[in-house]
PDB file of N, CA and C in Angstrom:
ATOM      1  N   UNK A   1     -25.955  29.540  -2.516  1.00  0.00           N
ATOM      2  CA  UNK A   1     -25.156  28.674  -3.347  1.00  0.00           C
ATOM      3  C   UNK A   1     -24.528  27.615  -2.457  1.00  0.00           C
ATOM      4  N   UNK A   2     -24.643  26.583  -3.400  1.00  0.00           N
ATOM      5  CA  UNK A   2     -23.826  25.309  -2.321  1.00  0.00           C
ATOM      6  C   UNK A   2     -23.034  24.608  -2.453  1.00  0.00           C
ATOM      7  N   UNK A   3     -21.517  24.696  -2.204  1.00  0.00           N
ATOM      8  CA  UNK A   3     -20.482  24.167  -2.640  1.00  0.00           C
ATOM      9  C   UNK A   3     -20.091  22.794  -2.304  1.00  0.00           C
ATOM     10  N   UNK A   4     -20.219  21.406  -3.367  1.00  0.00           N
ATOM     11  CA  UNK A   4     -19.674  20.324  -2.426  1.00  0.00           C
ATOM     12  C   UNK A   4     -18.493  20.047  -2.774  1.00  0.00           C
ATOM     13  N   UNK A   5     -17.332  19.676  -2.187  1.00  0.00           N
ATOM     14  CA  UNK A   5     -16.104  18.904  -2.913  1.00  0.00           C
ATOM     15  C   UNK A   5     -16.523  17.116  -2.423  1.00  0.00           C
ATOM     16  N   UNK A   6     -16.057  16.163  -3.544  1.00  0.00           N
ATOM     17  CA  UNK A   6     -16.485  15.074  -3.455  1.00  0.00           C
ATOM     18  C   UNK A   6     -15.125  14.583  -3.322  1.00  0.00           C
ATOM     19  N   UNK A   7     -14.085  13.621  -2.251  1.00  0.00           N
ATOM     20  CA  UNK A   7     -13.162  13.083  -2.527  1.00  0.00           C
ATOM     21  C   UNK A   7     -13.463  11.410  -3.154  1.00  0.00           C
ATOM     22  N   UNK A   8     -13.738  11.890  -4.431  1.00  0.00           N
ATOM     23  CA  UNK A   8     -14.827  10.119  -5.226  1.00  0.00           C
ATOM     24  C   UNK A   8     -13.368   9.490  -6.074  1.00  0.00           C
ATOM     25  N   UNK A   9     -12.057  10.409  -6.232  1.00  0.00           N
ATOM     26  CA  UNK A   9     -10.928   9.672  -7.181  1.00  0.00           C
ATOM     27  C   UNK A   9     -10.791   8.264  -6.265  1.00  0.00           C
ATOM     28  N   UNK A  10      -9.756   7.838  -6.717  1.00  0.00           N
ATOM     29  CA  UNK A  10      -9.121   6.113  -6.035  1.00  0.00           C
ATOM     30  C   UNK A  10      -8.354   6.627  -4.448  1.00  0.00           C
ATOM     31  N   UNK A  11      -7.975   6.352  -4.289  1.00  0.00           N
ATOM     32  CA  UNK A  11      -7.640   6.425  -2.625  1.00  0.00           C
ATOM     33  C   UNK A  11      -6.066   6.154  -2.885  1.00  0.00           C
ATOM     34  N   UNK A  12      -5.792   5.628  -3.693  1.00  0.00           N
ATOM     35  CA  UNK A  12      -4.427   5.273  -4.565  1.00  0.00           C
ATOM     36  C   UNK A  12      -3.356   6.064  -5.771  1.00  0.00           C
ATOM     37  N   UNK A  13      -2.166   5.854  -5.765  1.00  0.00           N
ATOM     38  CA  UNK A  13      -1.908   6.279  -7.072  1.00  0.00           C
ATOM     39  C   UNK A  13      -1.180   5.042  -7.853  1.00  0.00           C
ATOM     40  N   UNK A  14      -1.293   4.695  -9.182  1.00  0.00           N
ATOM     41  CA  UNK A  14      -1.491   3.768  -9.785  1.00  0.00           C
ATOM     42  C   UNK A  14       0.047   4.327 -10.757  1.00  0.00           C
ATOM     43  N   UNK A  15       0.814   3.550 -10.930  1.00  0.00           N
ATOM     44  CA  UNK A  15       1.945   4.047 -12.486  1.00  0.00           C
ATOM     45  C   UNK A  15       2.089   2.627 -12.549  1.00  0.00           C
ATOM     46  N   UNK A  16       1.665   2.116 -14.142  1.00  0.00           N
ATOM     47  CA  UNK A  16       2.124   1.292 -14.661  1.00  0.00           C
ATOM     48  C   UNK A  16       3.427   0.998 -14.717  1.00  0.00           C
ATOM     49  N   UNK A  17       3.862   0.072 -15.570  1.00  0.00           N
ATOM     50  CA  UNK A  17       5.132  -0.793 -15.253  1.00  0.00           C
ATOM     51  C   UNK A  17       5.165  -0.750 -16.855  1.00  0.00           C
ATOM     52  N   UNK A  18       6.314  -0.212 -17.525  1.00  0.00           N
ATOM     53  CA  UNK A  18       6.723  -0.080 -18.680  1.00  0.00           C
ATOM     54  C   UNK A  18       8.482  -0.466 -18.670  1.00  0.00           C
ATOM     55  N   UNK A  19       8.307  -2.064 -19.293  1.00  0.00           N
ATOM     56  CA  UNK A  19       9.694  -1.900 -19.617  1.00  0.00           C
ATOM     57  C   UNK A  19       9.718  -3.061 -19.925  1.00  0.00           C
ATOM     58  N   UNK A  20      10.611  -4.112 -20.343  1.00  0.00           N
ATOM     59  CA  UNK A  20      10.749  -5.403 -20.573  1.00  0.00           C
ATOM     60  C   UNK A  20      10.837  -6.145 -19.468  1.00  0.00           C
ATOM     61  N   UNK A  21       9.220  -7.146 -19.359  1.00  0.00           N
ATOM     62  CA  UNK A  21       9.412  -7.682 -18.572  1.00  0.00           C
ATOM     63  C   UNK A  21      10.541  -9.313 -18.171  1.00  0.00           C
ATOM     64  N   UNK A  22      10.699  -9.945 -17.149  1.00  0.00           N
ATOM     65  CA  UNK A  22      11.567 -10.537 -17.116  1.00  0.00           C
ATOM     66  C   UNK A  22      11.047 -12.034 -16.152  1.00  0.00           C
ATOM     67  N   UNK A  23      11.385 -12.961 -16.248  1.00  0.00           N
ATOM     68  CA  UNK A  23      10.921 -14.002 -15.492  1.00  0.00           C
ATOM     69  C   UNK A  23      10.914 -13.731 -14.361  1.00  0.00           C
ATOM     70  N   UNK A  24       9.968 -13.625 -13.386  1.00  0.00           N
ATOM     71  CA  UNK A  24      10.000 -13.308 -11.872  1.00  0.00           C
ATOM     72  C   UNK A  24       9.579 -14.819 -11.229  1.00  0.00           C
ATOM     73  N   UNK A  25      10.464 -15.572 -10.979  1.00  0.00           N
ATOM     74  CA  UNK A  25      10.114 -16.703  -9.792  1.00  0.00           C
ATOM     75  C   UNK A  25      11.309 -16.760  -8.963  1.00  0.00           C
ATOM     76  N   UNK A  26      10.715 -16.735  -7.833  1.00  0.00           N
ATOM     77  CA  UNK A  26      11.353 -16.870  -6.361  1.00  0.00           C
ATOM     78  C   UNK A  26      11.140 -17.949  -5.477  1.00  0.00           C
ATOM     79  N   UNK A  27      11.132 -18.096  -4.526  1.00  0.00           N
ATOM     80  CA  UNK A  27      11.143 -19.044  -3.345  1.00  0.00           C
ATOM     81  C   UNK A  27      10.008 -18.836  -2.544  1.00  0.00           C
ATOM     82  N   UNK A  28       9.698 -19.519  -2.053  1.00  0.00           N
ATOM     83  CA  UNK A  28       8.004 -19.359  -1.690  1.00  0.00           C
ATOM     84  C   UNK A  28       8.163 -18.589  -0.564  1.00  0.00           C
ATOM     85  N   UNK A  29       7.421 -17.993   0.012  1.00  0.00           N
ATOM     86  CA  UNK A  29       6.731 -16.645   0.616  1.00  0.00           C
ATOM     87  C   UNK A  29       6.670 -16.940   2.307  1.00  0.00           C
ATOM     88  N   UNK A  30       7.042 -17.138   3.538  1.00  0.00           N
ATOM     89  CA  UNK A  30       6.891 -17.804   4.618  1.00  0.00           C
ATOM     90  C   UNK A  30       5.767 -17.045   5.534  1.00  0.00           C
ATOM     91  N   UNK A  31       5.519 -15.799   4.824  1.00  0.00           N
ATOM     92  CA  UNK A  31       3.864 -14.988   5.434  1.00  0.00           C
ATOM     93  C   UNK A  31       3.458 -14.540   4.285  1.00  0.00           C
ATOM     94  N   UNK A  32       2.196 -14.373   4.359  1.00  0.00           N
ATOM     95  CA  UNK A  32       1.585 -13.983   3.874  1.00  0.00           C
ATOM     96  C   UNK A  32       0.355 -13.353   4.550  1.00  0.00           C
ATOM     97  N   UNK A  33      -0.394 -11.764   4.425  1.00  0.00           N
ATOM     98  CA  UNK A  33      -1.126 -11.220   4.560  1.00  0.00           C
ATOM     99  C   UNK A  33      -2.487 -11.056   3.605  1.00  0.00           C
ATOM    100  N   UNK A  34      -3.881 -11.526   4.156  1.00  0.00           N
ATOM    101  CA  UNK A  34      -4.657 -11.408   3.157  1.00  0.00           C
ATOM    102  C   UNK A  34      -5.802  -9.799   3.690  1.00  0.00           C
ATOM    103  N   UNK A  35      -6.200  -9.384   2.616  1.00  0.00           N
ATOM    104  CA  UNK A  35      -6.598  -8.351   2.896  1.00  0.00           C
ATOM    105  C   UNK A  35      -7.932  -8.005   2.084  1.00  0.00           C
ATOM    106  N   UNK A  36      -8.983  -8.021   2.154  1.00  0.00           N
ATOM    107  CA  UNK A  36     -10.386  -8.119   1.457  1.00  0.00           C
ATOM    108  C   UNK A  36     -10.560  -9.077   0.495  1.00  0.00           C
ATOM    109  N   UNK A  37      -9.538 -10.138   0.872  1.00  0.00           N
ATOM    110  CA  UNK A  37     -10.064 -11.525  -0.186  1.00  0.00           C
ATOM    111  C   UNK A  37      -8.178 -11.493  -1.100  1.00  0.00           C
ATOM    112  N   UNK A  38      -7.393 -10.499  -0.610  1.00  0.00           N
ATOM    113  CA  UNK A  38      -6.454  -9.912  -2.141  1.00  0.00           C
ATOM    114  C   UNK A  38      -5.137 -10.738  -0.982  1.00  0.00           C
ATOM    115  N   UNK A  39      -3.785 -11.286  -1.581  1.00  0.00           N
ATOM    116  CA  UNK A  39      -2.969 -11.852  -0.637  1.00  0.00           C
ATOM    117  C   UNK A  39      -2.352  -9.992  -1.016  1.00  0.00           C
ATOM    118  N   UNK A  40      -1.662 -10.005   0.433  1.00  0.00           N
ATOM    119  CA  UNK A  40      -0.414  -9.208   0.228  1.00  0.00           C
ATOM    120  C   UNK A  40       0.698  -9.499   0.525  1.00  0.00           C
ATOM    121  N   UNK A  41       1.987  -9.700   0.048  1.00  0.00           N
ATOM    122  CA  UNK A  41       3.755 -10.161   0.175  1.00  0.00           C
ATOM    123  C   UNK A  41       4.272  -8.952   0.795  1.00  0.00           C
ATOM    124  N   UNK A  42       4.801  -9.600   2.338  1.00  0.00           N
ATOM    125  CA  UNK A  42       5.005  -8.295   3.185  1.00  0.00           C
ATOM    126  C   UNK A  42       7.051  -8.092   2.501  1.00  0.00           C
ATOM    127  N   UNK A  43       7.757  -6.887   2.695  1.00  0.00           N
ATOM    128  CA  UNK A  43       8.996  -7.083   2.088  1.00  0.00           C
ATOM    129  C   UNK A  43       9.457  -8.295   2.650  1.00  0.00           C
ATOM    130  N   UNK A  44      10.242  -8.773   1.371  1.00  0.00           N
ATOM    131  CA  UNK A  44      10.973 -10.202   1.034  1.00  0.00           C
ATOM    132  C   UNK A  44      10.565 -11.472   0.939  1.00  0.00           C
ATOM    133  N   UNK A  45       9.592 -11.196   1.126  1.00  0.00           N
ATOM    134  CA  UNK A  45       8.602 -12.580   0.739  1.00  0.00           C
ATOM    135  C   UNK A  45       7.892 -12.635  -0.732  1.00  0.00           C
ATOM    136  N   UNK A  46       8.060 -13.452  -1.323  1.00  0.00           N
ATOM    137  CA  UNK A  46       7.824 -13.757  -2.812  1.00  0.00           C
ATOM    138  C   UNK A  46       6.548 -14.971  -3.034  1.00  0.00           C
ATOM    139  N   UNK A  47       5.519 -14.750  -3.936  1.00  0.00           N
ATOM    140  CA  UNK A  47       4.947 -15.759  -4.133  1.00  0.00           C
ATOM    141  C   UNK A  47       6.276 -17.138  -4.907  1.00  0.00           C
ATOM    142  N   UNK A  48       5.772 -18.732  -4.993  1.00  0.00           N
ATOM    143  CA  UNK A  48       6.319 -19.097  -4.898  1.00  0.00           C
ATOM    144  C   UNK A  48       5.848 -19.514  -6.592  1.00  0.00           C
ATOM    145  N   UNK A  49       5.613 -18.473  -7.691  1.00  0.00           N
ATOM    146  CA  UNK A  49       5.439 -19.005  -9.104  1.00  0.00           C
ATOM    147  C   UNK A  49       5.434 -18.268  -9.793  1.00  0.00           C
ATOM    148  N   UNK A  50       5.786 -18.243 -11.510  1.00  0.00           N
ATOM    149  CA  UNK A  50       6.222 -16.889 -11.867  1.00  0.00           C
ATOM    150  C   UNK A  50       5.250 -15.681 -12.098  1.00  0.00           C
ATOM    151  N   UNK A  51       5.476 -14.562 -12.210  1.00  0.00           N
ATOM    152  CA  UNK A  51       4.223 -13.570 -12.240  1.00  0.00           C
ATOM    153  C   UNK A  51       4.686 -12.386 -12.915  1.00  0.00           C
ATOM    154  N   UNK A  52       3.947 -11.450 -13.275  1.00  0.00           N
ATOM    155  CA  UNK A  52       4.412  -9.954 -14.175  1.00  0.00           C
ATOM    156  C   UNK A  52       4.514  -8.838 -13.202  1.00  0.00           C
ATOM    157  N   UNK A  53       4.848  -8.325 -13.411  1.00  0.00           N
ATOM    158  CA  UNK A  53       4.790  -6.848 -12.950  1.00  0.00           C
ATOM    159  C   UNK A  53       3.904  -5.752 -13.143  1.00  0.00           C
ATOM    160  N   UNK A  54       2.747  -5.577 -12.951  1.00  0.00           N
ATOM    161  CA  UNK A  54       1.285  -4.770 -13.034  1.00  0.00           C
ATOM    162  C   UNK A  54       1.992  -3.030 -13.304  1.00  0.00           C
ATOM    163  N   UNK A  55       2.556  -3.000 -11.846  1.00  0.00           N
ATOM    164  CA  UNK A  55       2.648  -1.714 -11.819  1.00  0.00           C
ATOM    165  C   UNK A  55       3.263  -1.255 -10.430  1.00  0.00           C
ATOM    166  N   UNK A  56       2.848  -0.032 -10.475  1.00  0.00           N
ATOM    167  CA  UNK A  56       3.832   0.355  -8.927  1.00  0.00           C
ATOM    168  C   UNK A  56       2.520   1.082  -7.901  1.00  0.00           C
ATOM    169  N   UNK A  57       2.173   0.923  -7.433  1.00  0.00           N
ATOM    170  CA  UNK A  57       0.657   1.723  -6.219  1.00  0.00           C
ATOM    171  C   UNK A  57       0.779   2.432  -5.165  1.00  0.00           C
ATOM    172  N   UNK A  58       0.766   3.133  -4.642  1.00  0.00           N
ATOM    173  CA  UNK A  58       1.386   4.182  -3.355  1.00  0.00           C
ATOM    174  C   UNK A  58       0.197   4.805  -3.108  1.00  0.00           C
ATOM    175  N   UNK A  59      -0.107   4.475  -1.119  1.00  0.00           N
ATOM    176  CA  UNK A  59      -1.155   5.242  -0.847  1.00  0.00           C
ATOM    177  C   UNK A  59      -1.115   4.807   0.663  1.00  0.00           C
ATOM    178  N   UNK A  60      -1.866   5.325   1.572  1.00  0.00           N
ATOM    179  CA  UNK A  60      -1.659   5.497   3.123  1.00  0.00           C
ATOM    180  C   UNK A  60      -2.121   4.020   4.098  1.00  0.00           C
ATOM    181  N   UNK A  61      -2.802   3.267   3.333  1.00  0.00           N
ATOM    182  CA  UNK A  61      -2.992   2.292   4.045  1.00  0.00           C
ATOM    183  C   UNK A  61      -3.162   0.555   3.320  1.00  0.00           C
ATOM    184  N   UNK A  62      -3.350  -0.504   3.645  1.00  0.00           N
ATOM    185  CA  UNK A  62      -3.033  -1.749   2.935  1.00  0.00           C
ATOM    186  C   UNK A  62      -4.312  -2.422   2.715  1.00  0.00           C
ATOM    187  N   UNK A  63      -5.641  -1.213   3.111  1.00  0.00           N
ATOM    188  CA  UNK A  63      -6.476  -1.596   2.490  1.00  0.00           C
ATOM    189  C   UNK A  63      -6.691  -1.047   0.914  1.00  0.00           C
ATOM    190  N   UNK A  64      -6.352   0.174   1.024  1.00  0.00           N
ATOM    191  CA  UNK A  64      -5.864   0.722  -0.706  1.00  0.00           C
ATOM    192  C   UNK A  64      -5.112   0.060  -1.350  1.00  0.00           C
ATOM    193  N   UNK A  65      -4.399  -0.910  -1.174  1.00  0.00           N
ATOM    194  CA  UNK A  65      -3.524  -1.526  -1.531  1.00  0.00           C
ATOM    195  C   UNK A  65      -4.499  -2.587  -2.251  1.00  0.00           C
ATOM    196  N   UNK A  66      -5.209  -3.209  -1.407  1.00  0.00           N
ATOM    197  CA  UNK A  66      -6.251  -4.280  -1.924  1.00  0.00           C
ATOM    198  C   UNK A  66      -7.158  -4.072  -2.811  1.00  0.00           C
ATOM    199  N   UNK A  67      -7.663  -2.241  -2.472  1.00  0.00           N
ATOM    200  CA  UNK A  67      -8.890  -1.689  -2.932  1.00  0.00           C
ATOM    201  C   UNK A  67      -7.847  -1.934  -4.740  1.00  0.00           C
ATOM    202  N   UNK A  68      -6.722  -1.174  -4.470  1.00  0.00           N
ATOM    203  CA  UNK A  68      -6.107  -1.281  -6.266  1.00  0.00           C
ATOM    204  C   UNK A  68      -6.235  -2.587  -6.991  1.00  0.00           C
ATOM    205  N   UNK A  69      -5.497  -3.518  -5.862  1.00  0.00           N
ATOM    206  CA  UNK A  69      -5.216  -4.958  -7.037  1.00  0.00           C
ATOM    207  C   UNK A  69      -7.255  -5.115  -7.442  1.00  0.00           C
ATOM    208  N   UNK A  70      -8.023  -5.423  -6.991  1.00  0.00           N
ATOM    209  CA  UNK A  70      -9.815  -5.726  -7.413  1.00  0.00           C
ATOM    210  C   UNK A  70      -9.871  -4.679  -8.610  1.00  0.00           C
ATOM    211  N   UNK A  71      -9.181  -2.860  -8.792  1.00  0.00           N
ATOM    212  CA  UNK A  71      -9.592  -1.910  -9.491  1.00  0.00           C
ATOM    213  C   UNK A  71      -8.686  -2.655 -10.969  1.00  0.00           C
ATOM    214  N   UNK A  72      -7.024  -2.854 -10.310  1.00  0.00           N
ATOM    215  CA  UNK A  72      -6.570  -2.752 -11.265  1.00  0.00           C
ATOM    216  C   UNK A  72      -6.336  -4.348 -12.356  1.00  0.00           C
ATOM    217  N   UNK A  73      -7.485  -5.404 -11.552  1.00  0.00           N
ATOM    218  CA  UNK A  73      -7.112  -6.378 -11.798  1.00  0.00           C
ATOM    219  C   UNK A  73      -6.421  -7.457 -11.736  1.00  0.00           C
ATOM    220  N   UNK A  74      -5.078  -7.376 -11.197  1.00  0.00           N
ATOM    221  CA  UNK A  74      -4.087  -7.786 -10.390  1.00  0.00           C
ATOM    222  C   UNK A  74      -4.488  -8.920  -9.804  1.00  0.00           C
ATOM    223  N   UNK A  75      -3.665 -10.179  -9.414  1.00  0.00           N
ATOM    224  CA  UNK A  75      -3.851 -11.211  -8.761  1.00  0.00           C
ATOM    225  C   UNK A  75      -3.500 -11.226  -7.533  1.00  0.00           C
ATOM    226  N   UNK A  76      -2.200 -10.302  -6.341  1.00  0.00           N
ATOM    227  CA  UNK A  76      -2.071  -9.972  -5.775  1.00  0.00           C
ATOM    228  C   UNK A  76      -0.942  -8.914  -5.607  1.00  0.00           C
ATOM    229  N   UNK A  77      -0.466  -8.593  -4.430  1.00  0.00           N
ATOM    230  CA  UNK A  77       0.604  -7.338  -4.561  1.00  0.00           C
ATOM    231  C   UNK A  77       1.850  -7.716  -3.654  1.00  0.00           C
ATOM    232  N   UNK A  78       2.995  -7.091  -3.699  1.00  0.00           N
ATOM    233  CA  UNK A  78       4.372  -7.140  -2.997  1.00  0.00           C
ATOM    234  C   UNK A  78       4.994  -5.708  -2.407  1.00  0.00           C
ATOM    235  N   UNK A  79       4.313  -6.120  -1.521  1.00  0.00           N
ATOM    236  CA  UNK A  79       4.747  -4.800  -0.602  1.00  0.00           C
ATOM    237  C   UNK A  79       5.984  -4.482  -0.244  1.00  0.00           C
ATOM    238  N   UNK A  80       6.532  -3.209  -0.763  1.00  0.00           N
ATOM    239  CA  UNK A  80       7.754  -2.861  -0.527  1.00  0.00           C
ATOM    240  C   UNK A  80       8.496  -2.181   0.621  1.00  0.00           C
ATOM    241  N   UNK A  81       7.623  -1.199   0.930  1.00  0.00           N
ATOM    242  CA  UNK A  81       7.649  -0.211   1.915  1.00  0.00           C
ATOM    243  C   UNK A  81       6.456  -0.162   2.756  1.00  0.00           C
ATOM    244  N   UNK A  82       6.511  -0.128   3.393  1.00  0.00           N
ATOM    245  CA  UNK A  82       5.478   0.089   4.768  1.00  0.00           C
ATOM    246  C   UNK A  82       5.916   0.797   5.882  1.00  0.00           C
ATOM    247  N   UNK A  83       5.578   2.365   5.810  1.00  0.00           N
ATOM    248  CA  UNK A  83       6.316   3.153   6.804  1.00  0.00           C
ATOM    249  C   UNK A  83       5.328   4.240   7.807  1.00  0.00           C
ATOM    250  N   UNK A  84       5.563   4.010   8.909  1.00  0.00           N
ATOM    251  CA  UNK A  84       4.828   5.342   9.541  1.00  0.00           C
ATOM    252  C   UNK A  84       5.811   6.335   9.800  1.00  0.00           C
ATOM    253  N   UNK A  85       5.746   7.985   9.590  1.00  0.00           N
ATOM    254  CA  UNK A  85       6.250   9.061   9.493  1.00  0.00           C
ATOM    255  C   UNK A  85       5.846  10.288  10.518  1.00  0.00           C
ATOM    256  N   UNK A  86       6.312  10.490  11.056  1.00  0.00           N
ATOM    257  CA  UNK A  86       6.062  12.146  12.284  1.00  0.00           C
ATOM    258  C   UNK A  86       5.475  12.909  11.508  1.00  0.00           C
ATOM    259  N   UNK A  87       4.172  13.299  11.313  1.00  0.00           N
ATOM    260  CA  UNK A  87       4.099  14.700  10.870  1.00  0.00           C
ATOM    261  C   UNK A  87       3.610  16.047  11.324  1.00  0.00           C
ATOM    262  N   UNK A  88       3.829  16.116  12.658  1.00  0.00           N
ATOM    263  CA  UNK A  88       4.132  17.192  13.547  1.00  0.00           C
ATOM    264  C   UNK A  88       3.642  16.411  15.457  1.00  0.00           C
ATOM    265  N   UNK A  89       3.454  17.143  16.110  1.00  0.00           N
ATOM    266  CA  UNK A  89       2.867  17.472  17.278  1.00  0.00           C
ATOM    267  C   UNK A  89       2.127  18.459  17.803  1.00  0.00           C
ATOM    268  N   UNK A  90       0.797  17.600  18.345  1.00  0.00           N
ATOM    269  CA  UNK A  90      -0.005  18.727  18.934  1.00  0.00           C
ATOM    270  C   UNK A  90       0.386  18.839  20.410  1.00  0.00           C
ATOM    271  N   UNK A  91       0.533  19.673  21.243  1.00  0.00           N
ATOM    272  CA  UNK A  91       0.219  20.033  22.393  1.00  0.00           C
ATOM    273  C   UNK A  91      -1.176  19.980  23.049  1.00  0.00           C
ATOM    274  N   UNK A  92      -0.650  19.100  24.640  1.00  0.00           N
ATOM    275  CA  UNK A  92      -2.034  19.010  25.282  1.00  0.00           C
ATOM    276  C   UNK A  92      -1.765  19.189  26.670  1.00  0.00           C
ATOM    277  N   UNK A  93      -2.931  19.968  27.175  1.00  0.00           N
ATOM    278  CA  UNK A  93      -2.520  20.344  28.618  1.00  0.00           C
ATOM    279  C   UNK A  93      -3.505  20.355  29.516  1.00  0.00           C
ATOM    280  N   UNK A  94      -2.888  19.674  30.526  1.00  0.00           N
ATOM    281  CA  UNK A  94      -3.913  19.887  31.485  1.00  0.00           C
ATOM    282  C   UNK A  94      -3.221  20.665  33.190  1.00  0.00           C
ATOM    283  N   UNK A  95      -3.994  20.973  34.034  1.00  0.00           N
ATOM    284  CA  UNK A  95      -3.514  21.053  35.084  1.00  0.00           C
ATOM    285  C   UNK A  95      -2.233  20.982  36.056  1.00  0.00           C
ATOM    286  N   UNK A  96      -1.551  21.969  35.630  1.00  0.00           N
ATOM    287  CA  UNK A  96       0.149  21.984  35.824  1.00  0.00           C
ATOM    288  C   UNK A  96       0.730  21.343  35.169  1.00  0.00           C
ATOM    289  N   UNK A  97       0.057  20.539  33.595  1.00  0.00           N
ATOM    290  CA  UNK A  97       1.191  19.607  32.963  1.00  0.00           C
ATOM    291  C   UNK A  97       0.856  20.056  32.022  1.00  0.00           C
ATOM    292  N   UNK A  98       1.683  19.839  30.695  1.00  0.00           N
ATOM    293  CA  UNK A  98       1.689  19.723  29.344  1.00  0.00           C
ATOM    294  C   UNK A  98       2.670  18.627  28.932  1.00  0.00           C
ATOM    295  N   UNK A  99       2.254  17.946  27.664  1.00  0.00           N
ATOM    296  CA  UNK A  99       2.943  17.004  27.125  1.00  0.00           C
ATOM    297  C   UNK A  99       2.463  16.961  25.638  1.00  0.00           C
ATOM    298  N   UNK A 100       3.358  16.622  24.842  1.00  0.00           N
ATOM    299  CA  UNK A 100       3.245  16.313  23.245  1.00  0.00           C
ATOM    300  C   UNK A 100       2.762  15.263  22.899  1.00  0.00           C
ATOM    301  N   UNK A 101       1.675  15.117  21.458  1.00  0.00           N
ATOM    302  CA  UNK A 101       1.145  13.821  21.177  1.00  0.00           C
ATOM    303  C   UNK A 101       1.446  13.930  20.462  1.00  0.00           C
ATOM    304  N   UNK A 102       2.399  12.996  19.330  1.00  0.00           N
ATOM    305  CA  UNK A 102       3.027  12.942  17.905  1.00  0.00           C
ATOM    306  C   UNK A 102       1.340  12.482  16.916  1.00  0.00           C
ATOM    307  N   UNK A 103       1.640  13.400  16.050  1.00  0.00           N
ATOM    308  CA  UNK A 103       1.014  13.149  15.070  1.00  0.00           C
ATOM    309  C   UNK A 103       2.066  11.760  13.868  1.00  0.00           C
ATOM    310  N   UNK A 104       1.360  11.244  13.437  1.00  0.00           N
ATOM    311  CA  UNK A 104       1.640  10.440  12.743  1.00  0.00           C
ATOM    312  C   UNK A 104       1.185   9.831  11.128  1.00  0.00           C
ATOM    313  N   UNK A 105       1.818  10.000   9.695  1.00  0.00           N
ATOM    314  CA  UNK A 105       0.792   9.560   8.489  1.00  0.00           C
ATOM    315  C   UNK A 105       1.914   8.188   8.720  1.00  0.00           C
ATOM    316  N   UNK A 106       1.167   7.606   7.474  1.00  0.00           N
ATOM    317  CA  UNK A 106       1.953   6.215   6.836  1.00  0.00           C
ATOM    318  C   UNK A 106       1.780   6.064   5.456  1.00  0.00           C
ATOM    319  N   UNK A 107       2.631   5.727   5.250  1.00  0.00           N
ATOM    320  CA  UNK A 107       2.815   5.738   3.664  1.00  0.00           C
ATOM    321  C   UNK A 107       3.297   3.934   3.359  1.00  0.00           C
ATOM    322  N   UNK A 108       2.227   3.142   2.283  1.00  0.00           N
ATOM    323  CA  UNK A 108       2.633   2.147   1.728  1.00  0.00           C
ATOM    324  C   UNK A 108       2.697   2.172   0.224  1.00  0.00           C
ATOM    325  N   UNK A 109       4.039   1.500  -0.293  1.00  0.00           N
ATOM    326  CA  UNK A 109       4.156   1.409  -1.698  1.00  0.00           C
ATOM    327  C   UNK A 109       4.296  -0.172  -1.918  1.00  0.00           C
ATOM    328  N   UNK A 110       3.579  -0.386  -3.198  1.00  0.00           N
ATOM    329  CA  UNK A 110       3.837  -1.790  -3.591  1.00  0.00           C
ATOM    330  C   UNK A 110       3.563  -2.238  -4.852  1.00  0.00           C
ATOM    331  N   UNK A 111       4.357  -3.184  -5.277  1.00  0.00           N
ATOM    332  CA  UNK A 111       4.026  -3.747  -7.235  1.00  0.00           C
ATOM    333  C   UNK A 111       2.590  -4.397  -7.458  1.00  0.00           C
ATOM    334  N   UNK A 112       1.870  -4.625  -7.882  1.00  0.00           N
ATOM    335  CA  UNK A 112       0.569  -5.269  -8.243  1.00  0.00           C
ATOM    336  C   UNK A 112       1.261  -6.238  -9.622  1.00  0.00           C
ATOM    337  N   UNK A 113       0.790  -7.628  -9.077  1.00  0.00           N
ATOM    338  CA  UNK A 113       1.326  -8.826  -9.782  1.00  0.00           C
ATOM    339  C   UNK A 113       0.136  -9.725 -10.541  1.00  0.00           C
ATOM    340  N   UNK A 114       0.396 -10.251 -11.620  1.00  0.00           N
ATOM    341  CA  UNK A 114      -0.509 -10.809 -11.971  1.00  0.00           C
ATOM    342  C   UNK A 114       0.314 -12.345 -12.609  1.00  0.00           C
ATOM    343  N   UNK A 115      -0.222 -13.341 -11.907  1.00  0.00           N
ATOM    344  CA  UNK A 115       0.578 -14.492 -12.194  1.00  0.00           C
ATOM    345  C   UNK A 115       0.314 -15.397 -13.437  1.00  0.00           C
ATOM    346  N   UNK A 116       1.807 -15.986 -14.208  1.00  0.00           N
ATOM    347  CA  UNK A 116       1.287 -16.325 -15.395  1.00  0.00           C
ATOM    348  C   UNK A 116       0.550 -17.479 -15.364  1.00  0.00           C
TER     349      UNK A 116
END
């Protein structure tokens, strides 16, 4: 017998945006990051015209981020958080020494915008 597990879901998690939306225009954006063709708004930087609120996206890297806005349609995204996190240490040793290598995940969250 031959067991496969397929990891084939989105690489992302996706929660819509339910609520009354509201005029979003800001001041134009002084970086901007593009990422498989998709812009990304690193925190506090705003496109500079009004746009909706898609949704909210959370997942480990800012190419998922891109991979969502193409899935979910989206014109581009506003990155909120962008964090790398400790999540343990391995031990490594060699020849009268040992020393710790931090393990490390990252976690990015961000809105997916679609401009009017």
């Amino acid at each position: 017998m031959l067991l496969v597990f397929c990891g084939c879901g989105p690489s992302y998690n996706f929660s819509p945006y339910y609520g009354q939306q509201q005029n979003w225009q800001t001041s134009p954006g002084g970086y901007t990051k593009v990422v498989d063709g998709v812009t990304l708004y690193p925190p506090g930087q705003f496109p500079n015209r009004p746009y909706l609120i898609m949704g909210s996206v959370s997942t480990d890297n800012q190419e998922n981020v891109a991979k969502a806005v193409h899935e979910q349609h989206a014109d581009a995204a506003l990155i909120y958080t962008d964090e790398t996190y400790r999540t343990g240490t391995v031990a490594v040793a060699g020849p009268g020494v040992v020393w710790g290598v931090p393990l490390t995940g990252r976690k990015v969250n961000a809105q997916l915008i679609k401009y009017k």
